[in-house]
N, C-alpha and C. Protein backbone atom coordinates (compact mmCIF):
# COMPACT_ATOMS: atom_id res chain seq x y z
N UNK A 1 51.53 30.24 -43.98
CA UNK A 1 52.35 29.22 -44.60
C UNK A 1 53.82 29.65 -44.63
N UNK A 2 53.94 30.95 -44.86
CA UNK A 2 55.32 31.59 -45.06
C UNK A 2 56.38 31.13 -43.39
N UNK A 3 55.59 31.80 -42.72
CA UNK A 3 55.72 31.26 -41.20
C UNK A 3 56.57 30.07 -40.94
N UNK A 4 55.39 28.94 -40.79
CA UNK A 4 55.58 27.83 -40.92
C UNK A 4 56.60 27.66 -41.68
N UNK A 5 57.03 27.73 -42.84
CA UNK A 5 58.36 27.46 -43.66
C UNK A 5 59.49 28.20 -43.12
N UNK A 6 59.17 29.38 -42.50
CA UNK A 6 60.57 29.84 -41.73
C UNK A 6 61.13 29.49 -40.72
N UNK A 7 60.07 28.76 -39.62
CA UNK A 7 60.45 27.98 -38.50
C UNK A 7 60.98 26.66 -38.93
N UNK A 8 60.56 26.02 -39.61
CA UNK A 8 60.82 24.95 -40.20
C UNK A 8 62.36 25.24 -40.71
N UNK A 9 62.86 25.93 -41.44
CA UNK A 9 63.96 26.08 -42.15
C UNK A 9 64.90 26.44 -40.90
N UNK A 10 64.99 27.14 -40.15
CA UNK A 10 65.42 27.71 -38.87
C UNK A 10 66.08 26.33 -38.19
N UNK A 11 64.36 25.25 -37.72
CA UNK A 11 64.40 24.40 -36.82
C UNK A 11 65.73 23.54 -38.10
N UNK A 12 65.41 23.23 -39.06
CA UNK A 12 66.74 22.55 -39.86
C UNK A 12 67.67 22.95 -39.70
N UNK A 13 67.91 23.88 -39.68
CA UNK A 13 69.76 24.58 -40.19
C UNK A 13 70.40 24.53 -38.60
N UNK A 14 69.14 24.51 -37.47
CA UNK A 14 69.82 24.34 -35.72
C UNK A 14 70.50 22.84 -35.66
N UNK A 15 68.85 22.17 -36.07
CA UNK A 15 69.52 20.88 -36.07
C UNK A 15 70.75 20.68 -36.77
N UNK A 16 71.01 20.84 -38.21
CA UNK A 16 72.29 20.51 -38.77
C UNK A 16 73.76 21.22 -38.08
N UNK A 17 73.45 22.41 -37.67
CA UNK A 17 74.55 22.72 -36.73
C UNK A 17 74.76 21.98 -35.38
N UNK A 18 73.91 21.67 -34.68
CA UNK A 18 73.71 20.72 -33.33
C UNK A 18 74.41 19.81 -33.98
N UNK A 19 73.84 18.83 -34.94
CA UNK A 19 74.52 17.25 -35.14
C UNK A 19 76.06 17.52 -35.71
N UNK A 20 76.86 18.93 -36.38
CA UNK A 20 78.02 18.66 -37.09
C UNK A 20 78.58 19.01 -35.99
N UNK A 21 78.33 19.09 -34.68
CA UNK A 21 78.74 19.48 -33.68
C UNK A 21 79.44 18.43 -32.11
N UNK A 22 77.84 18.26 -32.22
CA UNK A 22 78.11 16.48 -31.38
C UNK A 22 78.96 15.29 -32.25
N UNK A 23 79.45 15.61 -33.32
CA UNK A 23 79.78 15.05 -33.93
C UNK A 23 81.16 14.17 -33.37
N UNK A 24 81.61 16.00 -32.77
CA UNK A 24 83.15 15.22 -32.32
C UNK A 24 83.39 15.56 -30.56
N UNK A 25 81.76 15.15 -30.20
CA UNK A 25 81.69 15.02 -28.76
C UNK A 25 82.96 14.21 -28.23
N UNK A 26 83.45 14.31 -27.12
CA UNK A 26 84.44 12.83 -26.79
C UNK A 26 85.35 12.55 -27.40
N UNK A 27 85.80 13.34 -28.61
CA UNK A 27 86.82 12.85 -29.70
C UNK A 27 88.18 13.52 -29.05
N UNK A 28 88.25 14.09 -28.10
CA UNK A 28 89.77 13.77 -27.21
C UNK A 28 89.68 12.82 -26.39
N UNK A 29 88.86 11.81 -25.49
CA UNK A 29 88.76 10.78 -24.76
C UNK A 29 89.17 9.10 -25.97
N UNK A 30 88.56 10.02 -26.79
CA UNK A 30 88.29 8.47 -27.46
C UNK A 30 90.08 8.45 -28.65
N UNK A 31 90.60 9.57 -29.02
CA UNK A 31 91.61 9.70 -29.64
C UNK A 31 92.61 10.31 -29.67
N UNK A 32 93.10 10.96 -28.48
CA UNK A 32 94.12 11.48 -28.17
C UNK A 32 94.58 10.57 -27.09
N UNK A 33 96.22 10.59 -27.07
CA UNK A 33 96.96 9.35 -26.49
C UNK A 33 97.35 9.65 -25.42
N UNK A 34 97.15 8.79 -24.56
CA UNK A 34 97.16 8.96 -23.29
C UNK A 34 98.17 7.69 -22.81
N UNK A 35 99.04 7.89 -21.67
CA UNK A 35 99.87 6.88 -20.94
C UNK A 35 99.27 6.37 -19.53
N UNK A 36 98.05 6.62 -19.66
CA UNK A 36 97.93 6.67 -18.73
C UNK A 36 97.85 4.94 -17.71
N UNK A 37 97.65 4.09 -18.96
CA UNK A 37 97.77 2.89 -19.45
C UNK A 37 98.48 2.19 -18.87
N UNK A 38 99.92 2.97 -18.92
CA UNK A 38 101.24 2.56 -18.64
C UNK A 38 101.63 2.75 -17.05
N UNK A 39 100.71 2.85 -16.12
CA UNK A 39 100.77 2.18 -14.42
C UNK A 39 101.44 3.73 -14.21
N UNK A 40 101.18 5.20 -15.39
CA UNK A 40 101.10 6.56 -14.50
C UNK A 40 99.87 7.18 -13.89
N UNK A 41 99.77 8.01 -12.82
CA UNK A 41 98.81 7.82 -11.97
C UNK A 41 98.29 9.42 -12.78
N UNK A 42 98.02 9.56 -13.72
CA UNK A 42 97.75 10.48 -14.41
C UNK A 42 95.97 10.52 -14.39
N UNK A 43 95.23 11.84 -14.37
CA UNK A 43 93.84 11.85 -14.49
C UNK A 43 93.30 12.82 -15.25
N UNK A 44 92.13 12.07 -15.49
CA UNK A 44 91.22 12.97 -16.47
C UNK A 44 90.97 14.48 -16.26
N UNK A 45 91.46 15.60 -16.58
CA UNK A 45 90.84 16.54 -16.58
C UNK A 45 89.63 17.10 -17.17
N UNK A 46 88.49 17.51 -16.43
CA UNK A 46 87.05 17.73 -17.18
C UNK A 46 87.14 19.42 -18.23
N UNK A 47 88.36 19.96 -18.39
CA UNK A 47 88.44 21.43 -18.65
C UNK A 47 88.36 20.43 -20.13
N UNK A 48 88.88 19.29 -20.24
CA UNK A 48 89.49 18.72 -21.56
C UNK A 48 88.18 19.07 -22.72
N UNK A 49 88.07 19.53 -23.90
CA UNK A 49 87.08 20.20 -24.83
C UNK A 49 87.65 18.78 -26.13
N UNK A 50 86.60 19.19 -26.78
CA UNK A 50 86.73 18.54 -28.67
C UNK A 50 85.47 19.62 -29.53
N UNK A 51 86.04 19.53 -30.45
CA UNK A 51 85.11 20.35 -31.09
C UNK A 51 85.38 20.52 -32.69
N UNK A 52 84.52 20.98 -33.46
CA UNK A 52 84.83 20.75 -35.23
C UNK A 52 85.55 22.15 -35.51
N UNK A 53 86.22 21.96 -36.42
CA UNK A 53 87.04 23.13 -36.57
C UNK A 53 87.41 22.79 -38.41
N UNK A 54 87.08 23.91 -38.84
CA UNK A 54 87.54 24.26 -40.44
C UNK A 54 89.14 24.69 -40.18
N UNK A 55 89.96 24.30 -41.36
CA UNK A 55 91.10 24.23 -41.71
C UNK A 55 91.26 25.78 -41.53
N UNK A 56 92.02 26.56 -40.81
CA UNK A 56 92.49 27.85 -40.95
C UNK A 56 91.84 28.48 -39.76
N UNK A 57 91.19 27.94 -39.33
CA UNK A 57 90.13 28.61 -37.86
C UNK A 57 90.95 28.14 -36.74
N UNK A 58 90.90 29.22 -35.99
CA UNK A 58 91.64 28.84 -34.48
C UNK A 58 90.03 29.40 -32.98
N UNK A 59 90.71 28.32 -31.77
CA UNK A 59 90.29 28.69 -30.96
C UNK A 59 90.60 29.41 -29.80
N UNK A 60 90.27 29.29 -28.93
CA UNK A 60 90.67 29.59 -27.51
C UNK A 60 89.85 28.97 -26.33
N UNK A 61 90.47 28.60 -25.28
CA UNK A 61 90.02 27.77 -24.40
C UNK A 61 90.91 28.56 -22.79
N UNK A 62 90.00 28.50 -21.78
CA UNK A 62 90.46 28.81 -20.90
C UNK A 62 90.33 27.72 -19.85
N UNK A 63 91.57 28.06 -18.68
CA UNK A 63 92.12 26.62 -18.09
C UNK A 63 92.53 26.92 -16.82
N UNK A 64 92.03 25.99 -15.99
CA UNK A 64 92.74 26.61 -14.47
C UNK A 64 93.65 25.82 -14.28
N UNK A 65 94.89 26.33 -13.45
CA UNK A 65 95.63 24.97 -13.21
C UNK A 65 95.91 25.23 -11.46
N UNK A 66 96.22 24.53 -11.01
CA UNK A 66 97.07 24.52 -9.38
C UNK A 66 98.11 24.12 -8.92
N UNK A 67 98.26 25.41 -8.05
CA UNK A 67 99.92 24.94 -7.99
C UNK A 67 99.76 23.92 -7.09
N UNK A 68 101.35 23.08 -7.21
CA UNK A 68 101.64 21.96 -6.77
C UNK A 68 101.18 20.59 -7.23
N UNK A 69 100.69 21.07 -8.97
CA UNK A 69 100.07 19.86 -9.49
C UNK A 69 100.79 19.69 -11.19
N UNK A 70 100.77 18.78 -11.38
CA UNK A 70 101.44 17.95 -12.63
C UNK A 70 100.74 17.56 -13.95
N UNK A 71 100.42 18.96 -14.85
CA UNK A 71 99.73 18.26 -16.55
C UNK A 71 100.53 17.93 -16.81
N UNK A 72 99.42 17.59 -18.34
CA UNK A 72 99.82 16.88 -19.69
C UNK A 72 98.69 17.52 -20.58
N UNK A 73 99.09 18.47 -21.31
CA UNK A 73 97.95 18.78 -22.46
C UNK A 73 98.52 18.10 -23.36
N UNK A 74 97.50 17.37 -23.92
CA UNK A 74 97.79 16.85 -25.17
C UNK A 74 96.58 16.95 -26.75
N UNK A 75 97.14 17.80 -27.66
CA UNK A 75 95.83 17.89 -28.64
C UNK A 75 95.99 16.88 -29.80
N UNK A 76 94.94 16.68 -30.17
CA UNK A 76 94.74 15.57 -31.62
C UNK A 76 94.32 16.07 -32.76
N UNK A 77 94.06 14.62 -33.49
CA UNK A 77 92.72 15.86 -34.64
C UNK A 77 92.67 14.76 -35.66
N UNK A 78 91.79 14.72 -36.68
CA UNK A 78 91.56 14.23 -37.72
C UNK A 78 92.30 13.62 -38.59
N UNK A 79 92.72 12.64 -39.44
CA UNK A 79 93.61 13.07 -40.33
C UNK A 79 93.78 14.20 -41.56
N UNK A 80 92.34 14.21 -41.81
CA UNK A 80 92.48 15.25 -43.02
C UNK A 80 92.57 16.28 -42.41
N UNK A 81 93.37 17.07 -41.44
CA UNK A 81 94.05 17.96 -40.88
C UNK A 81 95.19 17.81 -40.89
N UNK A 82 95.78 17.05 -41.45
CA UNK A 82 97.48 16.40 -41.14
C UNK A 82 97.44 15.74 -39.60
N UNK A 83 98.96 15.83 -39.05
CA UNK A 83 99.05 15.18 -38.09
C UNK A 83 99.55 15.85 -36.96
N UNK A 84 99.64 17.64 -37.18
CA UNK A 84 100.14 18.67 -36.89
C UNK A 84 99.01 19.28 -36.80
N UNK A 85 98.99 20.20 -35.29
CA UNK A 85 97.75 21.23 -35.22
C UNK A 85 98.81 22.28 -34.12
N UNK A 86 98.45 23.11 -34.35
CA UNK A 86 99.64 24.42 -33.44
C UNK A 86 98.55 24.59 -32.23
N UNK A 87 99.46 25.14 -31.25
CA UNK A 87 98.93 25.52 -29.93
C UNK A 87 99.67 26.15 -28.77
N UNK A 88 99.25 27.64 -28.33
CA UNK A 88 99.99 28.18 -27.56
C UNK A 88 99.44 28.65 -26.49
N UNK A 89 99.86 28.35 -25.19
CA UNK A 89 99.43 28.07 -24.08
C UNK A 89 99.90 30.05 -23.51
N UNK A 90 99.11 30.91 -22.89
CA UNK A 90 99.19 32.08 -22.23
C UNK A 90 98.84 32.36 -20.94
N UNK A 91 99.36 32.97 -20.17
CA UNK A 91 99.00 33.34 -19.01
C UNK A 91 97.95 34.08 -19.60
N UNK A 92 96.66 34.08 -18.81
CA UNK A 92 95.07 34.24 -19.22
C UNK A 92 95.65 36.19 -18.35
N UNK A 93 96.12 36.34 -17.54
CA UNK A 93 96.42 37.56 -16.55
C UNK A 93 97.07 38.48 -17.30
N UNK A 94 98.15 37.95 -17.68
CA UNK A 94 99.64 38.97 -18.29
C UNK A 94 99.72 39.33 -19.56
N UNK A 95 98.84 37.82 -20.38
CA UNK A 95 98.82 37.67 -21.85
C UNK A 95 100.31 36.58 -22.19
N UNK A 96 101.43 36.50 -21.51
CA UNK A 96 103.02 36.29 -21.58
C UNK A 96 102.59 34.72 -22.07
N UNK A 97 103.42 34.54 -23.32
CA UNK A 97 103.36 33.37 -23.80
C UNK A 97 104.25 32.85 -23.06
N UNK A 98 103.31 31.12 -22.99
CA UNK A 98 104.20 30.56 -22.04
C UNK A 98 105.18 29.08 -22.52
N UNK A 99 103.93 28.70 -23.90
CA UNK A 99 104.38 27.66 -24.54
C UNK A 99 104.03 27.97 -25.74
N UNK A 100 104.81 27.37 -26.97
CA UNK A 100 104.22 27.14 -28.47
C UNK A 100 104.74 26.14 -29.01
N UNK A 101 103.88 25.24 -29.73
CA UNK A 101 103.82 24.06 -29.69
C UNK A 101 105.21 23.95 -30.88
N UNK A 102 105.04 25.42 -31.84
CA UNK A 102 105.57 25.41 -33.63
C UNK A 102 107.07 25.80 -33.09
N UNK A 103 107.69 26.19 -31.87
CA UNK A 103 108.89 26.30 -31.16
C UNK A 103 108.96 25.14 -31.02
N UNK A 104 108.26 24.41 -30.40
CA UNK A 104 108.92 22.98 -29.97
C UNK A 104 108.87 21.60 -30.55
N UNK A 105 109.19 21.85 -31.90
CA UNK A 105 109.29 20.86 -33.03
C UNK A 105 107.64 19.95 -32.99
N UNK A 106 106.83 21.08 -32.89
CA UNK A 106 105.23 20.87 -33.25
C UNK A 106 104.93 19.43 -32.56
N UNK A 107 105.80 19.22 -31.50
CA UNK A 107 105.00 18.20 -30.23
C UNK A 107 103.24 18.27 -30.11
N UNK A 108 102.67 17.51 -29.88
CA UNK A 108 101.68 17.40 -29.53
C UNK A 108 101.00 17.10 -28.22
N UNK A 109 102.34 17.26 -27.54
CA UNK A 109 102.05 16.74 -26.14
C UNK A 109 102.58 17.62 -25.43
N UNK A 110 102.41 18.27 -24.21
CA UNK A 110 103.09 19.43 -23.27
C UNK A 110 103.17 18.87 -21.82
N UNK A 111 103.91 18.69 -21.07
CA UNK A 111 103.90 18.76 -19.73
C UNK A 111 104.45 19.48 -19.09
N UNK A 112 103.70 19.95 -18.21
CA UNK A 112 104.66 21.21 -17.05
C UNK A 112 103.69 20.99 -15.32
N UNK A 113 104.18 21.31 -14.85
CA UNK A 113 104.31 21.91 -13.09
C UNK A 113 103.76 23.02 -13.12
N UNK A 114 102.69 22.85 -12.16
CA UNK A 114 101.94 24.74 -12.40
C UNK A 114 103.08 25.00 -10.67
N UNK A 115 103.34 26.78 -10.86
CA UNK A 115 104.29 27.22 -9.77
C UNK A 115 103.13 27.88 -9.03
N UNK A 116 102.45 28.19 -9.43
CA UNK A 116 101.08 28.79 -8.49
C UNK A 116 99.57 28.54 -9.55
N UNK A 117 98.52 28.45 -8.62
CA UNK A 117 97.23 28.79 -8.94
C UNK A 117 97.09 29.52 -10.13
N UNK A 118 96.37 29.78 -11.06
CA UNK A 118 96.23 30.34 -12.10
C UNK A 118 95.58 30.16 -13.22
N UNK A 119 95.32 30.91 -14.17
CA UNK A 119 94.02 30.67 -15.17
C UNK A 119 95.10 30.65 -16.78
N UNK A 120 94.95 29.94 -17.32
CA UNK A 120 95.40 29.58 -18.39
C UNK A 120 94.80 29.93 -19.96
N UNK A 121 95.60 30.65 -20.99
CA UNK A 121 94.39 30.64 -22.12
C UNK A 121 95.50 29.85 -23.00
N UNK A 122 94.22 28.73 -23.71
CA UNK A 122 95.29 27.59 -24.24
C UNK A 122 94.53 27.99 -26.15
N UNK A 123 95.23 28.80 -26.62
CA UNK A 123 94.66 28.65 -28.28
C UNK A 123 94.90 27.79 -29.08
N UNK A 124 94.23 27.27 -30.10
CA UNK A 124 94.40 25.88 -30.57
C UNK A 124 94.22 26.64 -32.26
N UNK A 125 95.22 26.46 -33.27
CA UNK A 125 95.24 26.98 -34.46
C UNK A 125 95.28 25.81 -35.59
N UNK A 126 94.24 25.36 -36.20
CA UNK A 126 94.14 24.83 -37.38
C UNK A 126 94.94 24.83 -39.03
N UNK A 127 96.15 24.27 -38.96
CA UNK A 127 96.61 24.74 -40.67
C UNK A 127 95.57 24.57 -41.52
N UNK A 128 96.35 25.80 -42.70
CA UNK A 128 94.92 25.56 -43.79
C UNK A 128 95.58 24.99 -44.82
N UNK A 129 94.87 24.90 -45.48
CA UNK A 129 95.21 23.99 -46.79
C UNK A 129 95.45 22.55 -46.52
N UNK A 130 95.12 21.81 -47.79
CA UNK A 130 95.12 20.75 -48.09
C UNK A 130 96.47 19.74 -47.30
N UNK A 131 96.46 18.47 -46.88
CA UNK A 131 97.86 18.19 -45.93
C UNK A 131 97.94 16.96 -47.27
N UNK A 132 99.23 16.43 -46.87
CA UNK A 132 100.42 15.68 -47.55
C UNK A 132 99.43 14.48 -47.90
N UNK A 133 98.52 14.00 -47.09
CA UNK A 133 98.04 12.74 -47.09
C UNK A 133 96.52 12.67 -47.89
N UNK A 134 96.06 13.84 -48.17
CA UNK A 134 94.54 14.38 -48.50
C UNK A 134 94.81 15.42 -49.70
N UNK A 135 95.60 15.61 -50.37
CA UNK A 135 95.60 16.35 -51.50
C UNK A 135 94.51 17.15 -52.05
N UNK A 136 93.56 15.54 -52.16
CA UNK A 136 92.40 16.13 -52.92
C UNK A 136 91.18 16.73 -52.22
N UNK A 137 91.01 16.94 -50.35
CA UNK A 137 90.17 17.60 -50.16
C UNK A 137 90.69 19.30 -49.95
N UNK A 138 89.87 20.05 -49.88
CA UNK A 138 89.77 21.16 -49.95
C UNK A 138 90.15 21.81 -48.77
N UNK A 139 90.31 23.33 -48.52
CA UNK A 139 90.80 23.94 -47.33
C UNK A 139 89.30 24.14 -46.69
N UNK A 140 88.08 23.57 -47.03
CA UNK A 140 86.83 24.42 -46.46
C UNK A 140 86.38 23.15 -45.81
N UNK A 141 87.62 21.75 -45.64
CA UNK A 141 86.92 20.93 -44.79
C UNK A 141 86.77 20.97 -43.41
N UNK A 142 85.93 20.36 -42.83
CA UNK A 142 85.82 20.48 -41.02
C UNK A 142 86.50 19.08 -40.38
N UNK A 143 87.17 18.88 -39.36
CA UNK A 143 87.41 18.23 -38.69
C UNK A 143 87.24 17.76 -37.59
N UNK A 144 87.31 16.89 -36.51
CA UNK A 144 87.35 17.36 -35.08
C UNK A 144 89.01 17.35 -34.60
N UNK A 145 88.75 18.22 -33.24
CA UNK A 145 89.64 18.47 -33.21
C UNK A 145 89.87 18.04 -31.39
N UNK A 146 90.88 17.11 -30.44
CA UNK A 146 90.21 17.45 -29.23
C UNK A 146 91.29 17.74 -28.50
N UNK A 147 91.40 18.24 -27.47
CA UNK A 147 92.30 18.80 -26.50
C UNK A 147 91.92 18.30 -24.67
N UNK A 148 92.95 17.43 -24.78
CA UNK A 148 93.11 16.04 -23.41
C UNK A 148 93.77 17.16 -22.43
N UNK A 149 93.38 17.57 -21.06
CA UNK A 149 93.73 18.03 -20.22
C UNK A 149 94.38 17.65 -19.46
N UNK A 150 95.12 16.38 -18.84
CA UNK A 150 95.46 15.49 -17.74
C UNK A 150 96.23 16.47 -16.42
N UNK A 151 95.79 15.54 -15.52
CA UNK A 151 96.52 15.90 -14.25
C UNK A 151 96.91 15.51 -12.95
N UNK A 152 98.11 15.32 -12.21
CA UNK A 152 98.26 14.51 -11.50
C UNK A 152 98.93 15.04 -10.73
N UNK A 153 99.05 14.93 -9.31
CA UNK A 153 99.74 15.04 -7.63
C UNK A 153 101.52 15.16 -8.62
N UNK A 154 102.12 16.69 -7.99
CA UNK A 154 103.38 16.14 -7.99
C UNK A 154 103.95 15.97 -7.61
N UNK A 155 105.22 15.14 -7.44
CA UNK A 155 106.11 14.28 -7.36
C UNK A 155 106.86 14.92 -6.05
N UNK A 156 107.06 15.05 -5.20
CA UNK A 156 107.55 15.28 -4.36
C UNK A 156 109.72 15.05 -5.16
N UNK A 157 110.07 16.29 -4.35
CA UNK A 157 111.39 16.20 -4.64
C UNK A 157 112.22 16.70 -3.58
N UNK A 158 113.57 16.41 -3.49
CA UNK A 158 114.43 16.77 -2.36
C UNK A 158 114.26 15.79 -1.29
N UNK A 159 114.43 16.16 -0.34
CA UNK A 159 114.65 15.43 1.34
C UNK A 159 113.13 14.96 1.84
């Protein structure tokens, strides 16, 4: 019987982690802003992630990019996260920071030109504590959080 109650308790606590999980499947497709709308020939990148994240927890995500091609990272998130989430983009090789989001008046949107082939580590940092709009929940809430990859042919320049 003991058994049985431990698999049982096990098989619960998987499931409840599985479902707070899928939770925020798609939640960069479905809520992070995209132009893409607007007749730019911009595309889905599949590297693009979402995932739940507690207030004060950061991630890391790794990213290929190619040269001669044109992102747009763009991250989102919840409101009871505020409307601000930090993020600093590294050469995955050198470590050499390449972007930070809290330098650049906490944009949420990045675009750049990759100059060569290369592997990207993009960390994604959660503020903690309570935001301007949510007072009353706590720093131990979860959110989702998602991070839009886009990418597109670039632009040819010069002659």
């Amino acid at each position: 019987m003991k058994y049985v109650l431990t698999i049982f308790l096990s098989a619960a606590l998987s499931a409840s982690v599985f479902s707070q999980a899928s939770v925020c499947t798609g939640f960069h497709k479905k809520y992070c802003e995209t132009e893409s709308a607007k007749g730019e020939r911009w595309q889905y990148n599949a590297q693009s992630k979402s995932g739940l994240f507690d207030q004060g927890s950061s991630s890391k995500l790794r990213c290929v990019v190619y040269k001669g091609m044109d992102y747009r990272i763009t991250v989102c998130c919840e409101t009871i996260l505020g409307d601000k989430v930090n993020y600093k983009i590294f050469d995955s090789r050198t470590k050499e920071l390449l972007f930070d989001n809290a330098t650049a008046e906490d944009t949420q949107m990045f675009e750049f030109q990759s100059a060569s082939t290369r592997q990207l580590l993009i960390e994604v940092l959660v503020p903690k504590g309570a935001t301007d709009k949510d007072k009353h929940k706590s720093s131990q809430d979860a959110a989702c959080v998602g991070l839009l990859i886009e990418h597109k042919q670039a632009d040819k320049q010069g002659f």
